[in-house]
Protein backbone atom coordinates (compact mmCIF):
# COMPACT_ATOMS: atom_id res chain seq x y z
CA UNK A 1 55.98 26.99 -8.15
CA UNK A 2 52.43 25.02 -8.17
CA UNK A 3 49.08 26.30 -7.48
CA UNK A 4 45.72 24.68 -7.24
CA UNK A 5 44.15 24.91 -11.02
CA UNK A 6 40.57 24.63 -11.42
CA UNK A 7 38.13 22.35 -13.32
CA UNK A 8 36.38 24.01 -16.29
CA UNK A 9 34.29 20.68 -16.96
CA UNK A 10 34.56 18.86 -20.20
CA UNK A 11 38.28 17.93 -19.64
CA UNK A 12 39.18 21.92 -19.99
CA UNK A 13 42.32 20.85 -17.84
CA UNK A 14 43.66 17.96 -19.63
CA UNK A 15 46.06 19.66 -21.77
CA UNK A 16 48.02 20.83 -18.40
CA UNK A 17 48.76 17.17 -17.63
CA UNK A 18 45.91 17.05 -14.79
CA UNK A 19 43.50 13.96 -15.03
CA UNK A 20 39.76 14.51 -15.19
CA UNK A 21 37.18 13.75 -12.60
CA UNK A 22 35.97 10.87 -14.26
CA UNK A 23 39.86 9.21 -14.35
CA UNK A 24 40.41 10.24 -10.40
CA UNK A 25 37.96 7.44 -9.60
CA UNK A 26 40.20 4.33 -10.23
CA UNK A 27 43.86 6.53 -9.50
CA UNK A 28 41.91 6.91 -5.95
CA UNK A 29 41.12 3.24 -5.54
CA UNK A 30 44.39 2.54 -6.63
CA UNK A 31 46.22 5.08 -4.15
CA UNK A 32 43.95 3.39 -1.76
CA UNK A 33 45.01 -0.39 -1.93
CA UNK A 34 48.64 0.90 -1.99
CA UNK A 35 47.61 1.77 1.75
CA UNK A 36 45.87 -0.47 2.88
CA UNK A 37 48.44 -2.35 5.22
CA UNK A 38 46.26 -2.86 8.15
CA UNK A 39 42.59 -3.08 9.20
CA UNK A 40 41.93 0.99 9.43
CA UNK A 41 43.35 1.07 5.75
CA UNK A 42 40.81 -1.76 4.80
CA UNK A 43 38.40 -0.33 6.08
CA UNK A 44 38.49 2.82 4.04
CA UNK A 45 39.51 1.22 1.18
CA UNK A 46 36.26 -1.19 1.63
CA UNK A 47 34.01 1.94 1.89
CA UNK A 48 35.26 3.74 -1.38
CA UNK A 49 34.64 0.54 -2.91
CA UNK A 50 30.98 0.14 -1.54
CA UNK A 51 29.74 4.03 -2.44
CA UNK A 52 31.57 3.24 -6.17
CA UNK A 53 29.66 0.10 -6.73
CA UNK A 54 26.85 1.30 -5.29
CA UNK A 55 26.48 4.64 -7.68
CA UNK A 56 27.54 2.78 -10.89
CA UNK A 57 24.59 0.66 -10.14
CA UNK A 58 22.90 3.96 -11.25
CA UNK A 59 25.01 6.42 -13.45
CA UNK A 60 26.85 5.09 -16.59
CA UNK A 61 29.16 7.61 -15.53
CA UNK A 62 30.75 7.96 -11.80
CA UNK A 63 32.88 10.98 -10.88
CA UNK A 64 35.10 11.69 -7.71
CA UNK A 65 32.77 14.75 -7.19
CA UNK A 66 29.31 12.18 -7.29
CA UNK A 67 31.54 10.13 -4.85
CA UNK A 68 32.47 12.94 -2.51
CA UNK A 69 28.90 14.37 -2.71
CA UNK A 70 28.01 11.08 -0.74
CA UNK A 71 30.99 10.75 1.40
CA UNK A 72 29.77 14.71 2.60
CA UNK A 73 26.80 13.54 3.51
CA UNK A 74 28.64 10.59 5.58
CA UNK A 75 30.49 12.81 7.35
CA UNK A 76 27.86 15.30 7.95
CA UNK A 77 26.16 12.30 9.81
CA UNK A 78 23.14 13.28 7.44
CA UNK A 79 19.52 12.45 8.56
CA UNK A 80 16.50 10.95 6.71
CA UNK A 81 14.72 14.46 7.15
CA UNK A 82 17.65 15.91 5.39
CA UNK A 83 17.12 13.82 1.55
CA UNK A 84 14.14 15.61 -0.72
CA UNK A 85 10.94 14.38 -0.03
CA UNK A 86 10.20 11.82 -2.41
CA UNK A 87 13.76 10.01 -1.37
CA UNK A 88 11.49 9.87 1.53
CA UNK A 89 8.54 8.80 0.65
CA UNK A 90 10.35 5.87 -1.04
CA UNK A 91 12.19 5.20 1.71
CA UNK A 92 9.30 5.40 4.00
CA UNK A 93 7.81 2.17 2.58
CA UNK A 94 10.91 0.34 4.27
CA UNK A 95 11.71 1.67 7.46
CA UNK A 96 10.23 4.46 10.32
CA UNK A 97 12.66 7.63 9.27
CA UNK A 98 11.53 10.15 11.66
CA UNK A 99 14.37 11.36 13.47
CA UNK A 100 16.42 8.31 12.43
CA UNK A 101 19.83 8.30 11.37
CA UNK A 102 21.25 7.06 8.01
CA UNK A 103 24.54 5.66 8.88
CA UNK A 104 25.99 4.18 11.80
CA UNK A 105 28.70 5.78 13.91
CA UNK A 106 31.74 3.68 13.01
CA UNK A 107 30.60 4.48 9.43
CA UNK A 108 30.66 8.34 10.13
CA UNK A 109 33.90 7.54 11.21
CA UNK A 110 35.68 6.06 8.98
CA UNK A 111 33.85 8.25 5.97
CA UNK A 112 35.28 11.07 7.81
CA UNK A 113 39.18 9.77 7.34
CA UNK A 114 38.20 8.87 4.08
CA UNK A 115 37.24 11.94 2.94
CA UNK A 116 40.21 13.47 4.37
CA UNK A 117 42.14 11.14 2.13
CA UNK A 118 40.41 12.52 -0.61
CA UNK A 119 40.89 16.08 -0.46
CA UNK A 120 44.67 15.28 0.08
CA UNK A 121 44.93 12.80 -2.54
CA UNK A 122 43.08 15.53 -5.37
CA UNK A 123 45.39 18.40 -3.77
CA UNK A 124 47.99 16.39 -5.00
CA UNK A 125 46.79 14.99 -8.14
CA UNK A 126 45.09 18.68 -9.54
CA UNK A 127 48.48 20.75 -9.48
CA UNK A 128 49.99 22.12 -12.16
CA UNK A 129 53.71 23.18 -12.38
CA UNK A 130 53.60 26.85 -13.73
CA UNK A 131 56.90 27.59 -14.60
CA UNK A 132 55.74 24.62 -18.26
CA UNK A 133 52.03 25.82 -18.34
CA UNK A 134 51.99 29.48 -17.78
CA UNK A 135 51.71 30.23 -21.54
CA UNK A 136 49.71 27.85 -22.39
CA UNK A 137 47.29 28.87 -19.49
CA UNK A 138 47.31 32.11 -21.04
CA UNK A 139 46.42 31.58 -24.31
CA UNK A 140 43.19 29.51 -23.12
CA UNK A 141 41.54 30.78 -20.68
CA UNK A 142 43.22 34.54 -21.37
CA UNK A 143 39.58 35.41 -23.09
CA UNK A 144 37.83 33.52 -21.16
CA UNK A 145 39.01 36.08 -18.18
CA UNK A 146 38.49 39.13 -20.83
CA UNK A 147 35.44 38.52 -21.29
CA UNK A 148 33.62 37.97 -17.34
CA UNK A 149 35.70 41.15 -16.38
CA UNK A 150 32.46 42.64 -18.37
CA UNK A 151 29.50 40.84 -16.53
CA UNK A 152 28.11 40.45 -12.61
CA UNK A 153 29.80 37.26 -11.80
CA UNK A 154 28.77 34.94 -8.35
CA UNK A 155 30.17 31.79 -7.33
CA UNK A 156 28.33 29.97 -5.61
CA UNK A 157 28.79 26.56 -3.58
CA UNK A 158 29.10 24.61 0.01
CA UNK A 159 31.58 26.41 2.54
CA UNK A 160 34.50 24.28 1.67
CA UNK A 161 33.99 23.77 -1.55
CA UNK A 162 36.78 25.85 -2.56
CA UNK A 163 35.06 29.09 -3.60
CA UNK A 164 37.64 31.08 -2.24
CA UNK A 165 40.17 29.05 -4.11
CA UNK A 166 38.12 29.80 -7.17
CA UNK A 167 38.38 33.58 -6.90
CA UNK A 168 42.19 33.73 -5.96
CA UNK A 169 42.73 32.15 -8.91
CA UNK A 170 40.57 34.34 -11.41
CA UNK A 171 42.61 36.96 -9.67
CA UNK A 172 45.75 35.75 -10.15
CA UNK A 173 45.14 34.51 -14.15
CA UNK A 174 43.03 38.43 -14.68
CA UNK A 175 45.93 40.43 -12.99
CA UNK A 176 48.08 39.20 -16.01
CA UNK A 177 45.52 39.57 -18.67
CA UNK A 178 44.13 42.14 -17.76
CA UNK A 179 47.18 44.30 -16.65
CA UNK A 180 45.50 47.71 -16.78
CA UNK A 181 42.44 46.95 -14.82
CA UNK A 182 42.27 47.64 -10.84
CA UNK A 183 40.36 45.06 -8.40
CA UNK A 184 38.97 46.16 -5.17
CA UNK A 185 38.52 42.67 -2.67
CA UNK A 186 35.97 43.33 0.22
CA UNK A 187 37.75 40.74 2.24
CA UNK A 188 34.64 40.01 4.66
CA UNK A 189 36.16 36.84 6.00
CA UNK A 190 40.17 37.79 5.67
CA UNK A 191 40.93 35.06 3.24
CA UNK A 192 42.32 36.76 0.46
CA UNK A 193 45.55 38.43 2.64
CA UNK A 194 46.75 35.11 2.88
CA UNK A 195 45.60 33.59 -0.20
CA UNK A 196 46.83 35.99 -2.85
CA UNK A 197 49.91 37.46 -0.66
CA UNK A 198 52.29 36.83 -2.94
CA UNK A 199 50.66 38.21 -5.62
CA UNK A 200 50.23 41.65 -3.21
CA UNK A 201 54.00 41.75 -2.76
CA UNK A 202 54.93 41.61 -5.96
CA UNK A 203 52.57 44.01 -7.37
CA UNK A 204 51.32 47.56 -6.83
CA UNK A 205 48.68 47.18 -3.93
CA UNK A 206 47.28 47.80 -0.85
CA UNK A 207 45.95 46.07 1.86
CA UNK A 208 43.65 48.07 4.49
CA UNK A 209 42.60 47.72 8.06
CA UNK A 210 40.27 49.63 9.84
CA UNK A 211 42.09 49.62 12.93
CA UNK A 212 46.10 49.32 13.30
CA UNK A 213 48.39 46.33 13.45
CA UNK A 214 49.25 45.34 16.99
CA UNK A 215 53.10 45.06 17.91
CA UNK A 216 56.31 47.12 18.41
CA UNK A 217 57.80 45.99 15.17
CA UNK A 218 57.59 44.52 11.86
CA UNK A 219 58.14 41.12 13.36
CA UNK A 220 55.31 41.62 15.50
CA UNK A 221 52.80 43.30 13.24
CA UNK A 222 53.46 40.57 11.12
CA UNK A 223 52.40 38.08 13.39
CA UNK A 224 48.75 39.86 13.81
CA UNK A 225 47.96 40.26 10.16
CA UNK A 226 48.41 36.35 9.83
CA UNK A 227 46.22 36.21 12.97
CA UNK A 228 43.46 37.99 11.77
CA UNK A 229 43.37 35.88 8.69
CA UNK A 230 41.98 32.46 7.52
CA UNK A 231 45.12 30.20 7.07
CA UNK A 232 43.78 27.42 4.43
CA UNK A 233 44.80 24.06 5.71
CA UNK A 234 47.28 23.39 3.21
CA UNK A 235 49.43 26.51 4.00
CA UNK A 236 49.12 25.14 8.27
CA UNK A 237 52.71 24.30 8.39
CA UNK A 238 53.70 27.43 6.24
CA UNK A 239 53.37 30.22 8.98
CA UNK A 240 57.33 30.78 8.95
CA UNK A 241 56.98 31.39 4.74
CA UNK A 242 54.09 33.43 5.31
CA UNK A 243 55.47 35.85 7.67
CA UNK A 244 58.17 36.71 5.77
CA UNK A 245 55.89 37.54 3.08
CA UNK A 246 54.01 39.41 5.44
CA UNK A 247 56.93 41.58 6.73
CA UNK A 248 57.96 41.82 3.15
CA UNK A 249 54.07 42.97 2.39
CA UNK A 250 55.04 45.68 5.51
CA UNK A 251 58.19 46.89 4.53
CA UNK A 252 56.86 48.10 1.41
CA UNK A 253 54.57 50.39 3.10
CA UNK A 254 52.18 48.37 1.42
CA UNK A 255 49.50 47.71 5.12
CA UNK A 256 47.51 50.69 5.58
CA UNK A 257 44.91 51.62 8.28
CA UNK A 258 41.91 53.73 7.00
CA UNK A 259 40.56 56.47 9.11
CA UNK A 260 36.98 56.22 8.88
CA UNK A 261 34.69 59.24 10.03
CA UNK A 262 31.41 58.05 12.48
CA UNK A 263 28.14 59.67 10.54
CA UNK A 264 28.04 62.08 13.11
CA UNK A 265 31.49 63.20 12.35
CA UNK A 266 31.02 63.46 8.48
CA UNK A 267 27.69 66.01 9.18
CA UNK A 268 30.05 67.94 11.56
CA UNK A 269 32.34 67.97 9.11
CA UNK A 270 29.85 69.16 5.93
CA UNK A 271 29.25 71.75 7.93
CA UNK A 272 32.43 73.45 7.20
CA UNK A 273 32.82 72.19 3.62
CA UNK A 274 31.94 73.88 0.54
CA UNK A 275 29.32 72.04 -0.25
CA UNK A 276 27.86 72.52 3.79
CA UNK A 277 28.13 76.66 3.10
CA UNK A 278 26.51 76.30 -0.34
CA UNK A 279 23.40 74.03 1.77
CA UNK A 280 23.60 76.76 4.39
CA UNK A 281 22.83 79.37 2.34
CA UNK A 282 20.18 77.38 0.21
CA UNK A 283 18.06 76.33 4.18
CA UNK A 284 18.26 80.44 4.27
CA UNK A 285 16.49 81.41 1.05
CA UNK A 286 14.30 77.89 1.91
CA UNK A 287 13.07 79.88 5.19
CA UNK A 288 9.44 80.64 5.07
CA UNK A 289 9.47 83.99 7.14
CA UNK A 290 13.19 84.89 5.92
CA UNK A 291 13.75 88.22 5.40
CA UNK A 292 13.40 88.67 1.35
CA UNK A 293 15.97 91.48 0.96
CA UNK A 294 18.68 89.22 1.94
CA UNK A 295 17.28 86.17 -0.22
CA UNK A 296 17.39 88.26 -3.02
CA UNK A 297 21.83 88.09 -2.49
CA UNK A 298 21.96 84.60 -1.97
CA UNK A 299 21.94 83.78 -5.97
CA UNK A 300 24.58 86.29 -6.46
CA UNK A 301 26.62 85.15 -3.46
CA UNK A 302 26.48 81.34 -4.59
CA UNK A 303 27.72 82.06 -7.94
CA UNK A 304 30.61 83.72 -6.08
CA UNK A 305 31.33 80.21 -4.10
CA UNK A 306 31.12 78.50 -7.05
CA UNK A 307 33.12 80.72 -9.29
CA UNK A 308 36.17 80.72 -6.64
CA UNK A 309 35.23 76.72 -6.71
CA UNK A 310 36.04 76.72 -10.06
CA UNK A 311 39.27 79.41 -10.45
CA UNK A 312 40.62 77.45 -7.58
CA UNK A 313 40.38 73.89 -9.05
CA UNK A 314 38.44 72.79 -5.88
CA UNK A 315 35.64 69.80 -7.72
CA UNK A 316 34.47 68.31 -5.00
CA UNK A 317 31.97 69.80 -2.24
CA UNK A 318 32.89 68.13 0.73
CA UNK A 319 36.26 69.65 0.70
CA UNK A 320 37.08 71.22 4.00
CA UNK A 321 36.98 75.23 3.76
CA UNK A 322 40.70 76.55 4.92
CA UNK A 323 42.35 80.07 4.83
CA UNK A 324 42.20 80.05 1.09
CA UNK A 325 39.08 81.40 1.01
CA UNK A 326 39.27 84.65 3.34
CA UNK A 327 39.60 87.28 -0.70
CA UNK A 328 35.73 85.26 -1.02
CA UNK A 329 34.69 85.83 2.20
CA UNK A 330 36.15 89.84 1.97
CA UNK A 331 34.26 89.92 -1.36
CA UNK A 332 31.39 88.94 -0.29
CA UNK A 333 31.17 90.96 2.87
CA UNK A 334 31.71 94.19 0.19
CA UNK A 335 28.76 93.02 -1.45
CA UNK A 336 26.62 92.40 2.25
CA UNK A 337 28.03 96.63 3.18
CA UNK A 338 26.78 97.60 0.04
CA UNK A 339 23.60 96.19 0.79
CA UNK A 340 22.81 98.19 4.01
CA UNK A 341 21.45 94.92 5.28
CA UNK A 342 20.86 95.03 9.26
CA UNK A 343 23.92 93.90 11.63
CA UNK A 344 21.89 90.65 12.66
CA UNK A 345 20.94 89.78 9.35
CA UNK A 346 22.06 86.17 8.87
CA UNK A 347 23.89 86.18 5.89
CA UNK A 348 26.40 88.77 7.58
CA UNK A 349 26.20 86.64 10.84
CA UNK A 350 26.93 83.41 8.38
CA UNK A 351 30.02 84.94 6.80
CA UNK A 352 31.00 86.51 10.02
CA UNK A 353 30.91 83.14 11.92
CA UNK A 354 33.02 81.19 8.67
CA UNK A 355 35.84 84.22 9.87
CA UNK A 356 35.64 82.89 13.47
CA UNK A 357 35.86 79.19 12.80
CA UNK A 358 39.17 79.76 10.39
CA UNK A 359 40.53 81.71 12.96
CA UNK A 360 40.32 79.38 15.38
CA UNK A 361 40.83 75.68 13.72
CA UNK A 362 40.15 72.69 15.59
CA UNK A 363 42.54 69.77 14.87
CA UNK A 364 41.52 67.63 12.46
CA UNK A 365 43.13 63.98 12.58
CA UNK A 366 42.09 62.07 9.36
CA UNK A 367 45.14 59.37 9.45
CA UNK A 368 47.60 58.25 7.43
CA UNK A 369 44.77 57.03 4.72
CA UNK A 370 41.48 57.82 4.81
CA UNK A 371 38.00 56.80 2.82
CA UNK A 372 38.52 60.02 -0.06
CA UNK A 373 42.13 59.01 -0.45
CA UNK A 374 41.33 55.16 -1.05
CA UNK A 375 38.42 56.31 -3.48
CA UNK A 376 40.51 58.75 -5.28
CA UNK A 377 42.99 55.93 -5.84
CA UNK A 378 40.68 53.63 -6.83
CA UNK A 379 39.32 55.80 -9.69
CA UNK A 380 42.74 57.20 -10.75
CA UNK A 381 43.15 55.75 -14.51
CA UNK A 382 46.33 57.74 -14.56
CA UNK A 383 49.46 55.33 -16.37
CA UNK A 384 51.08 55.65 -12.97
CA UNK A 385 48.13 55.22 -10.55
CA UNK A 386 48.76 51.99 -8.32
C-alpha cells in the first residue's frame, strides 16, 4: 500500500527513500529528455530548461516548488497587473504593461502540459511504500503529531496545493498515535469521505448526511455518496475500488443521516422540556402585575422540578417532559389546593395544561440520529465509546 507522504522541509523525508525538492530538479529534466521523441516532447522539455536557467541566474539554490511557482503562473496566463508593484515599476521602464499579457498563447500551452507532467512525475517520485516505513514513520513524526493535537492549527495554501492531502494525512499518522483521541471533520467541501475512506472502514466511525442517500439499495446508495464527493484526480479511474469501500462503509451501518430541528422547531420543542417549564414559571414570577400570592410558590415549586430532576437522573434541560413526571405534577397540584389559590390562577392553569399535553402527545419524529445523539457521542470518553 502507498500513500502520498509530505515534505517537512530540510530533507525531513529522506530517510523514507523519497528525494528532496532540491534533487527533483535534474530527475525531472532527466524524465523529460527520456520523452522527448518528437517536437511536442521538445518543446516541453525546452521550456523546463528555459524557467531552470533562467531562475539559477538568480537563486544559488533552485527547487521544483520555485519552478512550479512559475510554471502556475504560465498556466494561469498571469498578467503584468498581477506581479507586486515594484516588479512593475521595473518592468515599466521596458515595455507598456497595462492590460498586457506576459506570455504568449502557445507558451500557455505548452506550460500547461508541462505542468501536468509535473504533478504526475512528483506523484510518482514522493510515495512511500508503508508496509517498510510505517515504524519508522512512527517513531519521527509520532511527537511531532502529539504535540499539534494541543494547539489551533491552519493550513494554509493555493486551492490545489494539496491542503487537503495535508490533513488526510495528519489524520491518518494521529489516528495511530493518538489512539484514544476522537476527531470531528466538518467536511464543507466532501473531500474527506473519499480521501480517508479506508481509514473510516476500518475503524470505529461515522459519516453523517443531513439528508438521506438516494437509491433502493446498497449498490445504489453507494453510487450517491461517491457523487456527492470530490474524487481527487489520482483516484479518477478508481470508482469500481471506491464503491466497494463505500458499500463496505454502508454495510457497517456506519452512513448516518442527522435529523436536524428548524429554530422554530427547537423553541416549540423547549416549550415542553424541563428546562421550557422551569423558564415558564420564572416569565410568571418576572410578571410585573402578577398576582404575588402565587409568586410566593414558584421557589418552592422549582425546587420540586429540580429535585425530581435530580432523583430521576434527568441532567440536561432540554429533555422532553413524558409520563414520568405525572407523581410531580400530582405533588405539586397538592401544594396549589392547599394554597386556596383561585381556579384561573396561572400556576394551576400551567400545571393543568402540562396534564393535557401528556395526555394527548403529538408524534415526535427525531430520526434515526439526531444533533444530541451525535454530541453525546462525541463527548463520551467512555473505553467503549466509538
Amino acid at each position: 500500500m502507498t500513500e502520498n507522504l509530505i515534505f517537512l522541509g530540510s530533507g525531513a523525508s529522506a530517510p523514507f527513500g523519497l528525494p528532496t525538492m532540491q534533487e527533483l530538479v535534474p530527475s525531472f529534466e532527466i524524465e523529460l529528455e527520456q520523452q522527448a521523441t518528437n517536437n511536442s516532447a521538445n518543446e516541453i522539455l525546452a521550456l523546463y530548461r528555459v524557467i531552470k536557467q533562467s531562475l539559477e541566474k538568480v537563486y544559488d539554490n533552485v527547487d521544483l516548488e520555485s519552478i512550479f511557482s512559475v510554471l502556475d503562473a504560465i498556466e494561469r496566463d498571469t498578467k503584468y497587473s498581477d506581479l507586486p508593484f515594484v516588479f512593475n515599476y521595473i518592468f515599466s521602464k521596458i515595455k507598456e504593461l497595462k492590460n498586457s499579457s506576459i506570455f504568449i498563447g502557445h507558451e500557455i500551452d505548452i506550460g500547461a502540459k508541462l505542468s501536468k507532467l509535473y504533478k504526475k512525475f512528483v506523484r510518482e517520485k514522493c510515495t512511500i511504500n508503508h508496509d517498510l516505513y510505517d515504524d519508522e514513520i512512527e517513531k519521527i513524526y509520532g511527537s511531532f503529531l502529539k504535540t499539534i493535537s494541543h494547539y489551533h492549527v491552519g493550513v494554509f495554501a493555493f486551492t490545489g496545493s494539496g491542503k487537503s492531502n495535508l490533513t488526510s494525512l495528519v489524520l491518518r499518522k494521529s489516528v495511530n498515535s493518538l489512539p484514544n483521541m476522537k476527531f470531528v471533520i466538518f467536511d464543507i467541501s466532501s473531500e474527506y469521505g473519499i480521501n480517508i475512506l479506508d481509514l473510516l472502514k476500518s475503524i470505529p466511525s461515522r459519516v453523517i448526511f443531513t439528508d438521506e442517500l438516494r437509491g433502493k439499495d446498497i449498490a445504489e446508495k453507494a453510487k450517491d455518496y461517491l457523487r456527492r464527493h470530490v474524487i481527487p484526480e489520482t483516484l479518477e479511474v478508481a470508482n469500481d475500488i471506491l464503491l466497494i469501500s463505500i458499500e463496505e462503509t454502508i454495510r457497517q451501518n456506519k452512513v448516518k443521516k442527522i435529523f436536524i430541528q428548524s429554530e422554530s422547531e427547537q423553541g416549540l420543542q423547549g416549550i415542553t422540556s424541563y428546562g421550557g417549564l422551569l423558564g415558564t414559571l420564572g416569565d410568571l414570577a418576572g410578571e410585573k402585575y402578577g398576582a404575588a400570592a402565587q409568586k410566593i410558590l414558584i421557589p418552592t415549586i422549582a425546587g420540586k422540578i429540580r429535585k425530581f430532576m435530580v432523583d430521576n437522573n434527568i441532567e440536561d434541560e432540554s429533555t422532553a417532559i413524558g409520563k414520568e413526571v405525572m407523581p410531580l405534577i400530582e405533588s405539586v397540584e397538592k401544594l396549589l389546593a392547599a394554597a386556596k389559590l383561585r381556579q384561573d390562577a396561572a400556576l394551576i392553569s400551567i400545571f393543568n395544561n402540562l396534564k393535557l399535553v401528556l395526555d394527548n402527545p403529538t408524534q415526535r419524529d427525531f430520526g434515526d440520529y439526531n444533533s444530541i445523539r451525535l454530541v453525546r457521542e462525541i463527548m463520551d470518553d467512555s473505553k467503549d465509546s466509538k
